[in-house]
C-alpha atoms as a PDB file:
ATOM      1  CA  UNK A   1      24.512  -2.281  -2.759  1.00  0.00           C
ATOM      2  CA  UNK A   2      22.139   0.278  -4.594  1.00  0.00           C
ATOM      3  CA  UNK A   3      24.739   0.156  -7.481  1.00  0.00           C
ATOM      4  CA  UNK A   4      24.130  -3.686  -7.730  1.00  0.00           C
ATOM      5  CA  UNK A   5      20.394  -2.701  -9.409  1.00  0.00           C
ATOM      6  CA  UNK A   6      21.662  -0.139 -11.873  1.00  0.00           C
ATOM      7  CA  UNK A   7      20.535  -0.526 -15.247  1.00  0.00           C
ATOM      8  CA  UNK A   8      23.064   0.012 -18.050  1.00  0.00           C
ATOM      9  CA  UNK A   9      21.757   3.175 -18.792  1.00  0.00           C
ATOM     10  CA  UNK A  10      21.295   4.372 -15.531  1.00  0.00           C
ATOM     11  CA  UNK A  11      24.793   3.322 -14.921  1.00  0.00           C
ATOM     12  CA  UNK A  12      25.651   5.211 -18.259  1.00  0.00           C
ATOM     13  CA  UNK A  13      23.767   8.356 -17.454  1.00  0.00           C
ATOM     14  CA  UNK A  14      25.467   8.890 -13.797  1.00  0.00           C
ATOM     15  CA  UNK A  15      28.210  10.715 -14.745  1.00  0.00           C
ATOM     16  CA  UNK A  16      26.020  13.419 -16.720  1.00  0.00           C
ATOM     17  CA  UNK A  17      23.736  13.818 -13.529  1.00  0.00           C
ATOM     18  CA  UNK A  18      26.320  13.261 -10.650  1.00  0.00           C
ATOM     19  CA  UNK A  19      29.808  12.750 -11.125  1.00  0.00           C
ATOM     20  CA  UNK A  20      30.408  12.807  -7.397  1.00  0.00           C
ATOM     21  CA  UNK A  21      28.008   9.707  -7.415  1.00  0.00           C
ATOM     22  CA  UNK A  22      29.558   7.979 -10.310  1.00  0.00           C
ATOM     23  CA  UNK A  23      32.841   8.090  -9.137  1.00  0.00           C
ATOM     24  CA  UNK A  24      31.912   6.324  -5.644  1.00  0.00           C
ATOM     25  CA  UNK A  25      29.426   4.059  -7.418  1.00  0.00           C
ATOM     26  CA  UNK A  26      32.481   3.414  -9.690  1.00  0.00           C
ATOM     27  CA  UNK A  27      34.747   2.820  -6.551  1.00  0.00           C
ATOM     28  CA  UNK A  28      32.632   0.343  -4.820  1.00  0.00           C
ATOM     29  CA  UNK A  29      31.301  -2.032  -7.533  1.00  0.00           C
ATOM     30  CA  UNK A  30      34.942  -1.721  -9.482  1.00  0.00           C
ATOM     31  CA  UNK A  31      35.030  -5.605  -8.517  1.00  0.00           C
ATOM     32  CA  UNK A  32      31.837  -5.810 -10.911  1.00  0.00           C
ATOM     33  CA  UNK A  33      32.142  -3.852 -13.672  1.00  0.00           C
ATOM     34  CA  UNK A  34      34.173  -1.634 -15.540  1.00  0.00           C
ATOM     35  CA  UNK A  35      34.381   2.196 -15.330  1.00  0.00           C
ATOM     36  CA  UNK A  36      32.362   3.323 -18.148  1.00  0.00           C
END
């Protein structure tokens, strides 16, 4: 749900500062948007 409220460059910037992170973030909102 947090992922829902993600700027662009936050969403942009995750990988950099957690990839971990990114890659669930990625997982659950994949219905959303695109992987980056």
């Amino acid at each position: 749900a947090e992922a829902l409220v993600y700027t662009l460059e936050e969403w942009a910037s995750l990988p950099q500062r957690s990839p971990r992170l990114a890659r669930v973030l990625r997982e659950e909102t994949r219905w959303l948007l695109p992987p980056p």
